[in-house]
Protein backbone atom coordinates (compact mmCIF):
# COMPACT_ATOMS: atom_id res chain seq x y z
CA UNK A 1 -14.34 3.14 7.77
CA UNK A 2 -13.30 -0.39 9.43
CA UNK A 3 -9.70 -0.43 7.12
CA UNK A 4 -7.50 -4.21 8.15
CA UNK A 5 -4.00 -2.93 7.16
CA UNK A 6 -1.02 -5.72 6.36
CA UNK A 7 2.23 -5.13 7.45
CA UNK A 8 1.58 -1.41 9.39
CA UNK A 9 5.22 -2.41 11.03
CA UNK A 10 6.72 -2.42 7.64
CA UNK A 11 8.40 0.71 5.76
CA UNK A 12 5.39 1.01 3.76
CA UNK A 13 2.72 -0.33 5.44
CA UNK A 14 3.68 1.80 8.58
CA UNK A 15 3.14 4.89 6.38
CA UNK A 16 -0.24 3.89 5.20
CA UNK A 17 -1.03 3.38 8.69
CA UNK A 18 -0.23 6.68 10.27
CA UNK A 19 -2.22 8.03 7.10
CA UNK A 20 -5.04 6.70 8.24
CA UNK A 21 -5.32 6.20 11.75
CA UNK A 22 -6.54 9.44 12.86
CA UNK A 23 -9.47 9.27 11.20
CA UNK A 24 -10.56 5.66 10.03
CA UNK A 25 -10.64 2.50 12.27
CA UNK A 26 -7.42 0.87 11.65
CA UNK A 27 -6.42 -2.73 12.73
CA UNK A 28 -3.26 -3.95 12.04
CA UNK A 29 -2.27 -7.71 10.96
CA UNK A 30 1.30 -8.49 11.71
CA UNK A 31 3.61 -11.13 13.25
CA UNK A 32 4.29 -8.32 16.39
CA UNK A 33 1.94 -5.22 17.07
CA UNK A 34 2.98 -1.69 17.22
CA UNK A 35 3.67 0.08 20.77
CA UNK A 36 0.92 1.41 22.16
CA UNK A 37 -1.38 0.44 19.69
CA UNK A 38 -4.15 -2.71 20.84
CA UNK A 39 -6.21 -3.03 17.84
CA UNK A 40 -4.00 -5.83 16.33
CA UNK A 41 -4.88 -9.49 14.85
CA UNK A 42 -1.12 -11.67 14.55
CA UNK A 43 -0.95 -12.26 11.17
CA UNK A 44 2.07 -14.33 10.02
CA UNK A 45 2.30 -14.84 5.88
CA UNK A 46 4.44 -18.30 6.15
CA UNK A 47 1.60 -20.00 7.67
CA UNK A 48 -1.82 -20.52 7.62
CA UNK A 49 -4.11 -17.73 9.01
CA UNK A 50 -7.79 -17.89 9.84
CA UNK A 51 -8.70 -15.46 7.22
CA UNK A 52 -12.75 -16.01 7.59
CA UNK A 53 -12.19 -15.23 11.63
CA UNK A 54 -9.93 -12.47 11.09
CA UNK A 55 -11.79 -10.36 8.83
CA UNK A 56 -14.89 -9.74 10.57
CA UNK A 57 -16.05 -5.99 11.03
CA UNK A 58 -13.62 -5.20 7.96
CA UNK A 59 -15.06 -3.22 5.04
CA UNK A 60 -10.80 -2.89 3.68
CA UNK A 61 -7.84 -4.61 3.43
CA UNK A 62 -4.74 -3.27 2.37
CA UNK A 63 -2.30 -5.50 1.58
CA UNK A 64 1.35 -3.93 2.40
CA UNK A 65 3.48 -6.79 3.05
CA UNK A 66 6.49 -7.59 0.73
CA UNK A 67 10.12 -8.60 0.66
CA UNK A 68 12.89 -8.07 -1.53
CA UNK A 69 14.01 -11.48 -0.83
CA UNK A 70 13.05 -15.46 0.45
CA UNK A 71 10.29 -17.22 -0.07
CA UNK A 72 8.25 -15.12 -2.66
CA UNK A 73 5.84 -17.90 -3.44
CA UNK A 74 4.67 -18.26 0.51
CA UNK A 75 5.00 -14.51 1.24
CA UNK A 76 3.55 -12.84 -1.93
CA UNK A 77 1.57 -15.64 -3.61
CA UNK A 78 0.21 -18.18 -1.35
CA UNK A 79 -0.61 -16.38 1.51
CA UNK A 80 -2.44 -13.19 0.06
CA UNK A 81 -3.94 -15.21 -2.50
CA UNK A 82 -5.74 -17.14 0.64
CA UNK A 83 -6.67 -13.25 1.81
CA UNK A 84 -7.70 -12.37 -1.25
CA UNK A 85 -10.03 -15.12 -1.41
CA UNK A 86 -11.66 -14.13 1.77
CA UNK A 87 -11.94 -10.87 1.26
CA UNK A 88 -14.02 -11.54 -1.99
CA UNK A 89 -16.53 -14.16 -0.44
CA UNK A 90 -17.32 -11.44 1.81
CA UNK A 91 -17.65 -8.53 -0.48
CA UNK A 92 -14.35 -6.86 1.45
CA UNK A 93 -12.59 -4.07 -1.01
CA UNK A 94 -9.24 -5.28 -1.49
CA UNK A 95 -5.88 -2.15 -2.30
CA UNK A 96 -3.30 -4.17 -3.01
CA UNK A 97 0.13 -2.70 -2.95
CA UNK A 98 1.82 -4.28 -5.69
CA UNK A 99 4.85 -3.15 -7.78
CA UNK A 100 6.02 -1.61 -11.69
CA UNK A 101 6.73 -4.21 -13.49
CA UNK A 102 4.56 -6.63 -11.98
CA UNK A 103 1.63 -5.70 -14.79
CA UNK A 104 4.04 -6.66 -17.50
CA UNK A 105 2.89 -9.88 -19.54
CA UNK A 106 6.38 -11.63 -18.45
CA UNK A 107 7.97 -10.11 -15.11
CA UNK A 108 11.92 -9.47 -15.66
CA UNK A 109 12.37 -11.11 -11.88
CA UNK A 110 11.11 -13.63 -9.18
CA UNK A 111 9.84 -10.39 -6.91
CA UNK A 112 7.55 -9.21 -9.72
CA UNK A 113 6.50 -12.39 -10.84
CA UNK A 114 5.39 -13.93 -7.54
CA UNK A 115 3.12 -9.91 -7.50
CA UNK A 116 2.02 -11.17 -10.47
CA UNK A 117 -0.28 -14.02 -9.50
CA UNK A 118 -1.76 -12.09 -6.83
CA UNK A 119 -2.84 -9.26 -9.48
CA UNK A 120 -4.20 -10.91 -11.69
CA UNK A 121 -6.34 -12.56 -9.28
CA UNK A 122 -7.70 -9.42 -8.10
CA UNK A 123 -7.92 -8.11 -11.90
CA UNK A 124 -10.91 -9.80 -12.21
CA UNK A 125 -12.45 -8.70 -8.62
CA UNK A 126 -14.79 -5.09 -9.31
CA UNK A 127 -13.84 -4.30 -5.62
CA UNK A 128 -9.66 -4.14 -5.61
CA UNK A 129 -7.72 -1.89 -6.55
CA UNK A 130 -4.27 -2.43 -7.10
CA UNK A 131 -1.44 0.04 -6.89
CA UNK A 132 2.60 -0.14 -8.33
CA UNK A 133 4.71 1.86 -6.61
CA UNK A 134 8.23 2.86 -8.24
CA UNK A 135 11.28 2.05 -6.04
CA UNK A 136 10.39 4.19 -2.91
CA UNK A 137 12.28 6.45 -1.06
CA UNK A 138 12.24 7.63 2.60
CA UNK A 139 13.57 7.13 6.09
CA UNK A 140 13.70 3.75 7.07
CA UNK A 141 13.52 2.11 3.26
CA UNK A 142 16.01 -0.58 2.42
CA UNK A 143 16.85 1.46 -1.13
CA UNK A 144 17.40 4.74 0.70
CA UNK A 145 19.47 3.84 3.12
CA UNK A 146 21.45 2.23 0.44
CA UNK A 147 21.51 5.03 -1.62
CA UNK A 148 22.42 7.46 1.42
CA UNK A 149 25.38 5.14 2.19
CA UNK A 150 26.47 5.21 -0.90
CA UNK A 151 25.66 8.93 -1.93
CA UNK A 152 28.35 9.47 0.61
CA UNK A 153 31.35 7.83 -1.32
CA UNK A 154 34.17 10.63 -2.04
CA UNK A 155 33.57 8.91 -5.81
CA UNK A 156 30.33 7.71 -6.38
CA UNK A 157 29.75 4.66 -9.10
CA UNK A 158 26.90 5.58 -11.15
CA UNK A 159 25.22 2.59 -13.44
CA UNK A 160 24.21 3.60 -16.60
CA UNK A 161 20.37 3.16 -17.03
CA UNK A 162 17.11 4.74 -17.74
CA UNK A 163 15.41 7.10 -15.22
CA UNK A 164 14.42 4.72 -12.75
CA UNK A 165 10.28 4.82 -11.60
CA UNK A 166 10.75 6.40 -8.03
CA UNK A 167 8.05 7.81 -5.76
CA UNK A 168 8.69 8.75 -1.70
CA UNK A 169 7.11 6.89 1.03
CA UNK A 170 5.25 10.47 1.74
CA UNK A 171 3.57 10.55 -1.58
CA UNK A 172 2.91 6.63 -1.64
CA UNK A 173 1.02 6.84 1.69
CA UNK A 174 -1.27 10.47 0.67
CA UNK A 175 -2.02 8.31 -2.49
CA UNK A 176 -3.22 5.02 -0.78
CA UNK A 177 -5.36 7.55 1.81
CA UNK A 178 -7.03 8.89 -1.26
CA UNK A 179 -7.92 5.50 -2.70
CA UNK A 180 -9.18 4.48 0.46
CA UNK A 181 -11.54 7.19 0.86
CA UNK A 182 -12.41 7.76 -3.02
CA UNK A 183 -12.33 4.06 -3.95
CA UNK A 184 -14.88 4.44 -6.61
CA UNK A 185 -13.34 7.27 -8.36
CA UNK A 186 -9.68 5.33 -9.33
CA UNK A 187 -8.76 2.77 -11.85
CA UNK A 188 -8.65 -0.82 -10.96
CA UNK A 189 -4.62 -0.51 -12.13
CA UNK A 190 -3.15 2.87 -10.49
CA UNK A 191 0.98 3.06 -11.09
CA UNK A 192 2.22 5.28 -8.31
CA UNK A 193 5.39 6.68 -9.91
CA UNK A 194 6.52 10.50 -9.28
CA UNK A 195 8.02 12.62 -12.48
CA UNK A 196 11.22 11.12 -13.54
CA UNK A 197 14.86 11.78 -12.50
CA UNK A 198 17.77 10.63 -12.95
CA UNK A 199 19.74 8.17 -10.36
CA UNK A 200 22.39 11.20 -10.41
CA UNK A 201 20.04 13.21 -8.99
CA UNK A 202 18.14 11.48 -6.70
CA UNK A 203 21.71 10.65 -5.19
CA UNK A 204 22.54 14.10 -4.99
CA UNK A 205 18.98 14.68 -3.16
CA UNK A 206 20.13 12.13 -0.47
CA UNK A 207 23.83 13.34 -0.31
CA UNK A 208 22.40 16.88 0.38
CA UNK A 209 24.83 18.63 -2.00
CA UNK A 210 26.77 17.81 -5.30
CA UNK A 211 28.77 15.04 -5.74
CA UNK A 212 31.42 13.34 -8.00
CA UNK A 213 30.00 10.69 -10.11
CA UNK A 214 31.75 8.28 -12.96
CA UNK A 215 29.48 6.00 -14.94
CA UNK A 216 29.93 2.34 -14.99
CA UNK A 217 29.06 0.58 -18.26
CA UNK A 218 25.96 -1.50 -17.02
CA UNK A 219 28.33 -4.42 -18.67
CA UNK A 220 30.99 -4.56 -15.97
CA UNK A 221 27.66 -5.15 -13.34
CA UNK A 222 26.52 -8.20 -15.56
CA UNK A 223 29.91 -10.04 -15.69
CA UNK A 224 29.96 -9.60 -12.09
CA UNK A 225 26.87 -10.78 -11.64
CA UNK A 226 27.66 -13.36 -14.38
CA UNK A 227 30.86 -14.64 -12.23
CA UNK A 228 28.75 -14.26 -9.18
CA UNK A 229 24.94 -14.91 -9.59
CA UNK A 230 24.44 -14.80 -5.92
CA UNK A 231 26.91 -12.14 -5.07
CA UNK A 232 25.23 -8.66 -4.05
CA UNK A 233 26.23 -5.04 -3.31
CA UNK A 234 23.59 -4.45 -0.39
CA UNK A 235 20.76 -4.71 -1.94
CA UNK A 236 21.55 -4.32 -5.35
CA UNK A 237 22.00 -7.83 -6.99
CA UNK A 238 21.46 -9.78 -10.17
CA UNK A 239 17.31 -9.21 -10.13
CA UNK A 240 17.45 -5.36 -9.07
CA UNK A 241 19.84 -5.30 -12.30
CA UNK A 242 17.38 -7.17 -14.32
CA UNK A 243 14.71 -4.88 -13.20
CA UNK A 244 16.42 -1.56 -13.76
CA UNK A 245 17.44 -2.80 -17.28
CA UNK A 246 13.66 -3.16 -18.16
CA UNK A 247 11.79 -0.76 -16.46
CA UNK A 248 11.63 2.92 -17.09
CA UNK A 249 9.95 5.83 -15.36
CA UNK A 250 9.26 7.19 -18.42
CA UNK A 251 6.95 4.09 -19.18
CA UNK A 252 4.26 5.66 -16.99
CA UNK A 253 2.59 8.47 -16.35
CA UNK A 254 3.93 10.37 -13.64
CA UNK A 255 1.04 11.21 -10.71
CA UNK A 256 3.49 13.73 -8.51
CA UNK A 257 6.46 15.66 -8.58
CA UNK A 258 9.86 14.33 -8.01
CA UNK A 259 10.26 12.19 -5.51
CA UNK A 260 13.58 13.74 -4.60
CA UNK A 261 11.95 16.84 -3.37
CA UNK A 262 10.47 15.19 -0.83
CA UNK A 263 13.93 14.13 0.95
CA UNK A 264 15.58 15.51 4.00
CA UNK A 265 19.04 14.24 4.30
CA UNK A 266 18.59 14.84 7.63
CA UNK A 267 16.15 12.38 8.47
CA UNK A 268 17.81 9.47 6.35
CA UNK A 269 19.52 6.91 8.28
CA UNK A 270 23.07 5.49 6.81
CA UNK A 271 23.99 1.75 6.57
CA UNK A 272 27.32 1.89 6.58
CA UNK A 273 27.50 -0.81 4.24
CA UNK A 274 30.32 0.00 1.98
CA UNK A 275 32.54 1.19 4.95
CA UNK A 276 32.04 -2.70 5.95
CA UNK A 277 32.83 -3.72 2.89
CA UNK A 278 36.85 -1.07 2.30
CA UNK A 279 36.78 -2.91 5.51
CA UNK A 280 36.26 -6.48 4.80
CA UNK A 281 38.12 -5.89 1.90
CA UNK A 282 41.11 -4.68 3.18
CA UNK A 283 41.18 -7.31 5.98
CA UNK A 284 40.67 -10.48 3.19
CA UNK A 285 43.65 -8.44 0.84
CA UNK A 286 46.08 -8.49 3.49
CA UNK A 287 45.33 -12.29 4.56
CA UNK A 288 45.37 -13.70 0.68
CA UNK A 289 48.24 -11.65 -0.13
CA UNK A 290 50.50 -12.83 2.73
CA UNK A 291 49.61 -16.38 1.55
CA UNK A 292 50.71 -15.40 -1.62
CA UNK A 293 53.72 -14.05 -0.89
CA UNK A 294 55.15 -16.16 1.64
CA UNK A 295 55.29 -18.77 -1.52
CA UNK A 296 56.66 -16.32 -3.74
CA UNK A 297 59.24 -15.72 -1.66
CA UNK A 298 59.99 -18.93 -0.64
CA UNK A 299 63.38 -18.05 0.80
CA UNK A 300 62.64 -15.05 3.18
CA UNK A 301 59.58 -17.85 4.27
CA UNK A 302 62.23 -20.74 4.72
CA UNK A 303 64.37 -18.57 6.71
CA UNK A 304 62.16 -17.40 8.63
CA UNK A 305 61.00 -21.07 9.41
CA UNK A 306 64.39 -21.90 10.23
CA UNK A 307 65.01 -18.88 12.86
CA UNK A 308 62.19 -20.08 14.81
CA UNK A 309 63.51 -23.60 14.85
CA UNK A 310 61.68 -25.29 12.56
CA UNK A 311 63.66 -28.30 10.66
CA UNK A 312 63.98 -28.58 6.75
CA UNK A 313 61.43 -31.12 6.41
CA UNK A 314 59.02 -29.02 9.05
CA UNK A 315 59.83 -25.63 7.42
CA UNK A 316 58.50 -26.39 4.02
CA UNK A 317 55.53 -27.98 5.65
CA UNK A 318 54.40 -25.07 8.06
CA UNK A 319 55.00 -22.64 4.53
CA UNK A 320 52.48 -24.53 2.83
CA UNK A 321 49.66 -25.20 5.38
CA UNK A 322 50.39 -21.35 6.84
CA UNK A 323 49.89 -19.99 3.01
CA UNK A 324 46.85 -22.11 2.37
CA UNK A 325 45.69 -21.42 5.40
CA UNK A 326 45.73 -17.53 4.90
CA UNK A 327 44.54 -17.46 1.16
CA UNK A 328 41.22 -19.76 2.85
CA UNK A 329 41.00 -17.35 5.98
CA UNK A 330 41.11 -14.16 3.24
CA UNK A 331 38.03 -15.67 1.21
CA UNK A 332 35.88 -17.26 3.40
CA UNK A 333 35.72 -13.71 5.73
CA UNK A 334 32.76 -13.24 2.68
CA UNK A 335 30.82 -15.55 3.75
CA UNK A 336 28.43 -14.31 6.10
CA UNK A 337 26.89 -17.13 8.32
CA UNK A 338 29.97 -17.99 9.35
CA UNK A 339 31.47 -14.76 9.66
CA UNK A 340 31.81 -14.40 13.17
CA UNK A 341 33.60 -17.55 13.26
CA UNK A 342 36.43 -16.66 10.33
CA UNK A 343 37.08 -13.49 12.21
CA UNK A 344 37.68 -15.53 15.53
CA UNK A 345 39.81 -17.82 13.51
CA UNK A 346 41.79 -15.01 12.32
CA UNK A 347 42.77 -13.16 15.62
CA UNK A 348 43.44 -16.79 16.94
CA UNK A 349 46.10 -17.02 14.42
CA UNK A 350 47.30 -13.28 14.63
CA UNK A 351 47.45 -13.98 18.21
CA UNK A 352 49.42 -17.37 18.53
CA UNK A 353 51.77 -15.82 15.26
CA UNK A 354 52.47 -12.77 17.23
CA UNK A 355 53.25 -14.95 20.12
CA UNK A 356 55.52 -17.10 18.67
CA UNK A 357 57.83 -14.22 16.86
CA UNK A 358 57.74 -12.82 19.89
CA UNK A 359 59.60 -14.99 21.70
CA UNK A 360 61.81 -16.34 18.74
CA UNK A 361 62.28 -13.60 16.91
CA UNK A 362 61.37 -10.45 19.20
CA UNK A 363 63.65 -8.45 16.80
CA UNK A 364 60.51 -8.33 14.47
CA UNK A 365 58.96 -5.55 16.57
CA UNK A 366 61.42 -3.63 15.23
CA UNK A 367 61.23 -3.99 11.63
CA UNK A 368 61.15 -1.06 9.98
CA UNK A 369 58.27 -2.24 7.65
CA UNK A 370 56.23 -2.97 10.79
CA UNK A 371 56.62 -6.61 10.47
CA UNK A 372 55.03 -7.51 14.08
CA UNK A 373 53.57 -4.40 14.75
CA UNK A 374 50.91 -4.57 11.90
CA UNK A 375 48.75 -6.94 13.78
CA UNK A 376 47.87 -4.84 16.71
CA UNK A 377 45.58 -2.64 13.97
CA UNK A 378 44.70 -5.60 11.89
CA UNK A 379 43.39 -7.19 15.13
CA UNK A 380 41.61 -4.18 15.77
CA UNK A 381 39.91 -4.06 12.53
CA UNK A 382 39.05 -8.23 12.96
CA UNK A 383 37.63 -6.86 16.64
CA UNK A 384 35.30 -4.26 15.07
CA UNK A 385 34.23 -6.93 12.14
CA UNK A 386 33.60 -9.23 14.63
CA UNK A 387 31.05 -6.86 16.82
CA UNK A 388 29.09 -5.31 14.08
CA UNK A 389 25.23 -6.72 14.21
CA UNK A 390 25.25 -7.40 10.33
CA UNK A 391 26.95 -10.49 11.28
C-alpha cells in the first residue's frame, strides 16, 4: 500500500510511521525529513501546499499533525481541511488522527474545537476514518514527560478528577496499523482509549514505585487559573483543566488494557520543569522580599545608605529606586521572552552591589547572617537560569 503519513517526525506520527514502514510504502510530509529516510514531500501546515501535486501515487493519508498550542485554525483547520479536500477529489482514504472530545456537539476547548471542523468534514466522506486518541503516553510525549517530572516530587499534587481517557503511543500506533490494513472492517468514528485508571496510578506507573500523593480541590486550580488565564504549569493550563473537567474515560469504551502497563520508567525522559520552577521561585522570593524589606526597615536601609556615603536627600532616594527595582527584577524573572535578559539584569546588580559593599563596607563579608556572602550562590543559581535552553 502507497500510505502519505503527516507529521512521521512528530510523537505520534513517528510511531505510526515505524508501524508501517517495513511493510507498506511510506512517504512522509513534513517541514524537515527524517535521517536516512528519502521518500519525503516538505509539507508545512502554515502555508499553502500543492496538495493535487503532492498526492500522486497515494492510495492513504494519515493525518498526524497537531499541537497543543498556536494557531489552531491554520494548523488543524485550514490546512487539513485543504488535504482533505484533495484527498476526496481523488478517491484517497483519509485516517485522521483526531482527539476525545472533539466528537462532542460543543468542544470544552480551542484544541478540540479547531479538530472539530476537520471531522465533521470527513464525517460525511465513506472513505475516512477518524480516530480519538485519549491523552497518550510514551517516551518523547509532551504529557509524559510532564507527568515523569512531576511523578518525581517527594509530595506529589494530585487534582481531583475523573479517570482521565489515556492510551500509550504503543497501542495508538498497533491500532492505526490495523485500520490501515483492515480499513473496511472499522467504524467511520473509532475512540482509541485504553481501560481506565486513575491519574494516581498512571503517576505511580511513570514514577516506577509508590508515591506520596495529597489531593488538590480542582477549585484552588480554577482561581489560579481565574487570577491567571494565561498562566500554566508546563503544560497543564486553563484548557487542559477545562478538558479534564469534561471528559471521562469512562465515557468510552475501552479497546486495550491500561495504558500504564505499557510504561518503562526507564525509557521516559524527565523535563525538569518543576526543578526550574523551586528554582525560579526561590530566585524571584529572595529579590521581592529584599525590596520589601529594605522599606520595612527603613532604618537598617538608611543606615546603611549613610555608611556608604550617601547624603540624606540621596539615601532615601537610592532606598526607593533599589526596592522598586528588586520587587520589578523578582516578577518579571516569569516572563519568559525576556528571561535571559532579567537574569543578566540581576547578576549586573548583584555584581555592582557586591562591589560597592565591598569596598565601603567590606565588614559585610563577615556578617554572621551571610549578608555579602549570599550572592556568590544566588549568582550561581541566576548563572544556571540563565544557560538552561527553555529560555
Amino acid at each position: 500500500m502507497r500510505i502519505f503519513i503527516l507529521g512521521a517526525t512528530g510523537f505520534i506520527g513517528n510511531a505510526i510511521f515505524l508501524s508501517l514502514v517495513s511493510e507498506h510504502t511510506v512517504t512522509i510530509g513534513s517541514r524537515a525529513p527524517l535521517d536516512g529516510y528519502d521518500k519525503w514531500k516538505h509539507i508545512d501546515y502554515s502555508k499553502e501546499n500543492n496538495w493535487n501535486e503532492i498526492l500522486i501515487d497515494i492510495d492513504t493519508v494519515i493525518n498526524a499533525i497537531g499541537i497543543i498550542e498556536g494557531d489552531f485554525e491554520q494548523i488543524q483547520t485550514k490546512s487539513p481541511l485543504g488535504l482533505f479536500e484533495a484527498c476526496i477529489k481523488k478517491g484517497i482514504k483519509i485516517i485522521n488522527i483526531s482527539a476525545v472530545g472533539a466528537e462532542k456537539e460543543n468542544p470544552a476547548i480551542p484544541f478540540l474545537k479547531s479538530k472539530k471542523i476537520t471531522d465533521d468534514l470527513l464525517l460525511s466522506y465513506k472513505d475516512a476514518r477518524i480516530i480519538y486518541p485519549g491523552i497518550v503516553l510514551g517516551k518523547g510525549g509532551q504529557s509524559t514527560q510532564f507527568f515523569a517530572e512531576m511523578a518525581q516530587m517527594p509530595i506529589i499534587p494530585l487534582l481531583k478528577c475523573m479517570p482521565p481517557p489515556a492510551i500509550h503511543i504503543t497501542q495508538l500506533a498497533r491500532l492505526v496499523r490495523e485500520v490501515t490494513e483492515n480499513f473496511e472492517s472499522y467504524p467511520k468514528q473509532i475512540f482509541a482509549v485504553a481501560k481506565p485508571e486513575s491519574l494516581e496510578k498512571i503517576l505511580t506507573a511513570i514514577r516506577g514505585k509508590k508515591g506520596l500523593f495529597i489531593a488538590v480541590p480542582a477549585f484552588l486550580f480554577n482561581l489560579f487559573f481565574t487570577i491567571f488565564p494565561k498562566g500554566s504549569i508546563g503544560i497543564f493550563n486553563k484548557n487542559m483543566m477545562s478538558m479534564l473537567s469534561s471528559i471521562s474515560a469512562a465515557d468510552y469504551k475501552p479497546i486495550c488494557e491500561e495504558a500504564s502497563s505499557k510504561i518503562n520508567p526507564a525509557d521516559l525522559i524527565r523535563s525538569n520543569y518543576f526543578s526550574m520552577i523551586t528554582a525560579l521561585l526561590a530566585v524571584s522570593f529572595i529579590w521581592i522580599w529584599s525590596g520589601i524589606s529594605s522599606l520595612i526597615s527603613w532604618d537598617e536601609s538608611y543606615s546603611l545608605m549613610k555608611e556608604i556615603g550617601a547624603n540624606n536627600q540621596y539615601a532615601v532616594l537610592f532606598i526607593y529606586l533599589g526596592s522598586i527595582a528588586d520587587i520589578v527584577l523578582g516578577i518579571s524573572i516569569f516572563w519568559k521572552r525576556k528571561r535571559k535578559l532579567i537574569l543578566l539584569a540581576q547578576m549586573l546588580f548583584i555584581f555592582i552591589y557586591t562591589i560597592i559593599l565591598t569596598l565601603l563596607a567590606p565588614h559585610y563579608w563577615f556578617h554572621p547572617f551571610g549578608v555579602l556572602s549570599k550572592n556568590i550562590p544566588l549568582l550561581g543559581l541566576s548563572y544556571y537560569l540563565y544557560q538552561r535552553k527553555e529560555n
